[in-house]
Protein backbone atom coordinates (compact mmCIF):
# COMPACT_ATOMS: atom_id res chain seq x y z
CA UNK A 1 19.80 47.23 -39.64
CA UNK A 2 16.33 48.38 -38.94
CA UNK A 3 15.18 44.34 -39.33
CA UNK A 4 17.64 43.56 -36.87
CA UNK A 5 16.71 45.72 -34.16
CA UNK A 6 12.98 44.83 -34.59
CA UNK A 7 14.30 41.19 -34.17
CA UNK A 8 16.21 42.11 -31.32
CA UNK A 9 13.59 43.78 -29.88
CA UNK A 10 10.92 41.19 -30.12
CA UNK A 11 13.05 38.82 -28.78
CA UNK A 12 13.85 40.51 -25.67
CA UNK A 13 10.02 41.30 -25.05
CA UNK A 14 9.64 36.97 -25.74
CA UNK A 15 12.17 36.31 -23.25
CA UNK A 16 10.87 39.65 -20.83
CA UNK A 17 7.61 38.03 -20.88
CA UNK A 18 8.74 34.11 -20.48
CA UNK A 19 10.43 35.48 -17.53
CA UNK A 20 7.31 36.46 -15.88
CA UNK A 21 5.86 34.10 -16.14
CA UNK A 22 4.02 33.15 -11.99
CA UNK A 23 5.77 29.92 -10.58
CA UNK A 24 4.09 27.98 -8.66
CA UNK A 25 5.47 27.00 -5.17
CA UNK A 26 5.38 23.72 -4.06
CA UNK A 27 5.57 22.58 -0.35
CA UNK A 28 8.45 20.70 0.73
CA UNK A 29 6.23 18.23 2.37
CA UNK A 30 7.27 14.82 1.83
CA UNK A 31 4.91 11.77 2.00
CA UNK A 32 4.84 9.09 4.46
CA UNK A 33 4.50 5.55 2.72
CA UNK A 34 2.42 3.81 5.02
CA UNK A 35 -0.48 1.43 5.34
CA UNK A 36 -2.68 3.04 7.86
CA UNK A 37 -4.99 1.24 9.53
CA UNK A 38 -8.09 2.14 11.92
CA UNK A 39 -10.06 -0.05 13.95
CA UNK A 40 -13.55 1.52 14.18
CA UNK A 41 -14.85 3.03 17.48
CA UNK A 42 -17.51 0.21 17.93
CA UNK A 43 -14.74 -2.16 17.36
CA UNK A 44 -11.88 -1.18 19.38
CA UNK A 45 -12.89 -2.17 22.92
CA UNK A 46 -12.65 -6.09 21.63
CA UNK A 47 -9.16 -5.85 19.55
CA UNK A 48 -6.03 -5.95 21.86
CA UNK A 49 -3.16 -6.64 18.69
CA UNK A 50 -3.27 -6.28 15.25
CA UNK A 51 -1.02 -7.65 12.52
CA UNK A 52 -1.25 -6.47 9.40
CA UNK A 53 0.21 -7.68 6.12
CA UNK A 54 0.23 -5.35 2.94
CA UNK A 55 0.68 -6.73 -0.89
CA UNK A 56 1.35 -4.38 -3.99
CA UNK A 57 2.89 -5.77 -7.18
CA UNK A 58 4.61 -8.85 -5.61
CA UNK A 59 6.40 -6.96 -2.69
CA UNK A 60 4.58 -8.05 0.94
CA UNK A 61 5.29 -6.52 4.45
CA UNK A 62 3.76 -7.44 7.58
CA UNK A 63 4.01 -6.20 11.20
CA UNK A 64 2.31 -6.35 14.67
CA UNK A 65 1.34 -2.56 14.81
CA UNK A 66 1.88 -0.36 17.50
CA UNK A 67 -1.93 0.93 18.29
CA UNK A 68 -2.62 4.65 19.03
CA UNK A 69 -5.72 6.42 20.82
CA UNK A 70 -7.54 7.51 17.28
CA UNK A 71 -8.74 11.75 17.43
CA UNK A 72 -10.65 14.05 15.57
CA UNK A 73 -10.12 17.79 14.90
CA UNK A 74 -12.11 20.17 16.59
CA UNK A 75 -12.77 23.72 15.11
CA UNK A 76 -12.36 26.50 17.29
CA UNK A 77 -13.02 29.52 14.73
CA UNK A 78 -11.22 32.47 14.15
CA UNK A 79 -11.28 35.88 15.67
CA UNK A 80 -12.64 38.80 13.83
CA UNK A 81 -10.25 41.36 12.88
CA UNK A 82 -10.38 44.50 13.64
CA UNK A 83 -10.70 45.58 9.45
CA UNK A 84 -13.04 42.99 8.56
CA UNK A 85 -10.34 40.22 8.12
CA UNK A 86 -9.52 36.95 10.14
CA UNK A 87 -7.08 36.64 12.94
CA UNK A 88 -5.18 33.28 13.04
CA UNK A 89 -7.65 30.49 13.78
CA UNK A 90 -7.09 27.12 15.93
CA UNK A 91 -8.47 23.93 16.16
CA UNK A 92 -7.40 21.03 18.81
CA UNK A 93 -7.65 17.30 18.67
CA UNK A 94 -9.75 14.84 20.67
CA UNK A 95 -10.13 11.26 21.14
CA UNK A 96 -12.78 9.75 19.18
CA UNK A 97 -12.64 6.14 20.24
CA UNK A 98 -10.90 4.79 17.38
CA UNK A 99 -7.61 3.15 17.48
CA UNK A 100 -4.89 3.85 14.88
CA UNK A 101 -1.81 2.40 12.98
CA UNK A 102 0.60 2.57 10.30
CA UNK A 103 2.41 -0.48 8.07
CA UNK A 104 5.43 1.05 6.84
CA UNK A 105 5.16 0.01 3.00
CA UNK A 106 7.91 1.53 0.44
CA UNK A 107 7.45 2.60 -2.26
CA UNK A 108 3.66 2.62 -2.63
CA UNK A 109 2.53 2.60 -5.46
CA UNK A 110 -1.38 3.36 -7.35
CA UNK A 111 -1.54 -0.31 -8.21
CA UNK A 112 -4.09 -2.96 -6.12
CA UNK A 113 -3.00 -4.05 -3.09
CA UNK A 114 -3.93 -6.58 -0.61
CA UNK A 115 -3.95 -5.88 3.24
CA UNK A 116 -4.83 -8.83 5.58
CA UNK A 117 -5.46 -8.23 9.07
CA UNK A 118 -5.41 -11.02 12.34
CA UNK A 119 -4.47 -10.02 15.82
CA UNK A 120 -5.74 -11.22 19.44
CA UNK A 121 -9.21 -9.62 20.85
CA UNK A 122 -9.64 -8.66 24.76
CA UNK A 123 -9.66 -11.70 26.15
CA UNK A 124 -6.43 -13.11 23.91
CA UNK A 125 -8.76 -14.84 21.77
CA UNK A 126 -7.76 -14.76 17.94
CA UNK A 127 -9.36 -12.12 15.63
CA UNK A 128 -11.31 -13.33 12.29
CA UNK A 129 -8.63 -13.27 9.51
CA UNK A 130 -9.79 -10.66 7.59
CA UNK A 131 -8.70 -9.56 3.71
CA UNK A 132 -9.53 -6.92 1.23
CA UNK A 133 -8.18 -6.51 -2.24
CA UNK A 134 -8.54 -2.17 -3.23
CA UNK A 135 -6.32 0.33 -5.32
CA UNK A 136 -4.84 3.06 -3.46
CA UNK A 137 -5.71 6.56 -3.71
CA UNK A 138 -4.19 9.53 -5.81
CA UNK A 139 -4.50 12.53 -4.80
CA UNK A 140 -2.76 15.93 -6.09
CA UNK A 141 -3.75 18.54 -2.82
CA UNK A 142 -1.44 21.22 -4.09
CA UNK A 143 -1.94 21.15 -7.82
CA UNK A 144 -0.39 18.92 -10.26
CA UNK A 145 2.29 20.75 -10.80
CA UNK A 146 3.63 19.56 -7.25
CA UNK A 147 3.36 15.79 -7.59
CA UNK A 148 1.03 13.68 -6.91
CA UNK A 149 -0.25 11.92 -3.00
CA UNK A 150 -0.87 8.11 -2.75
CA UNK A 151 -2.88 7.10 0.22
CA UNK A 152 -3.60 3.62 1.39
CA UNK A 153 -5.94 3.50 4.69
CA UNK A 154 -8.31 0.31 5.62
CA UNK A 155 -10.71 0.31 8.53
CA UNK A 156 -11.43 -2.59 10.51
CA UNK A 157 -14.52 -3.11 12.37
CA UNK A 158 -16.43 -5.95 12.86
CA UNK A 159 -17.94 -6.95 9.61
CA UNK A 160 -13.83 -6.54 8.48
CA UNK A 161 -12.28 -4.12 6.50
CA UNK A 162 -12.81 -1.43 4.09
CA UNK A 163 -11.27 1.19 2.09
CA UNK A 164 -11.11 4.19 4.61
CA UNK A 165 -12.84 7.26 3.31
């Protein structure tokens, strides 16, 4: 009898302690799977229309994208507290001379990829054909318990494009 409660007893304190075990929360924050694409400050004066045309294990998409006014974040701090700790802080966004867009592209995947840009400049005139061959990025921002982040991003300027940063 006595082995049995000393069996029942370390189980419970297995099972107490399995139990409290800290989960991890994971956001609910789901991924867009795009191609994003931004045409460099210098660069975005002479570029009227892109198209854009994205490769990845056989599977190609291409579009005319819709260009938006690129921005930056701007910091604008916290307030102290009135114990020593921070009130909320805020930040705003402005224009940075860039121009921005996105290539729907599902499902992305970590394997190479080719993206090929044309498009029209200012005057309507046609844009060098440009083509780069990279591997997307994978990223795991809130642990790898909560999945991992692929990120595909070119920027176009005028020597053509590169892997954004």
């Amino acid at each position: 009898m006595r082995k049995f409660v000393a069996i029942a007893a370390l189980a419970c304190t297995a099972l107490l302690a399995a139990g409290c075990q800290p989960e991890t929360a994971c956001p609910a924050i789901a991924q867009a799977q795009v191609v994003a694409l931004t045409v460099a400050r210098d660069y975005a004066a002479s570029v009227r229309a892109v198209q854009l045309k994205a490769c990845q294990a056989g599977r190609c998409t291409e579009a005319e994208l819709e260009l938006f006014p690129g921005t930056t974040t701007v910091d604008q701090g916290c307030e102290p507290g009135p114990y020593g700790g921070d009130r909320p802080c805020s930040a705003t966004s402005s224009p940075d001379g860039t121009l921005t867009g996105m290539l729907m592209f599902e499902p992305l995947g970590d394997s190479p990829m080719e993206v090929t840009s044309s498009g029209t400049d200012a005057n309507g005139l046609p844009l060098p054909v440009r083509t780069l061959t990279f591997t997307p990025r994978v990223a795991y921002p809130f642990g790898g318990q909560c999945g991992r982040f692929i990120t595909a991003g070119v920027v176009l300027d005028a020597g053509g494009l590169r892997q954004a940063p």
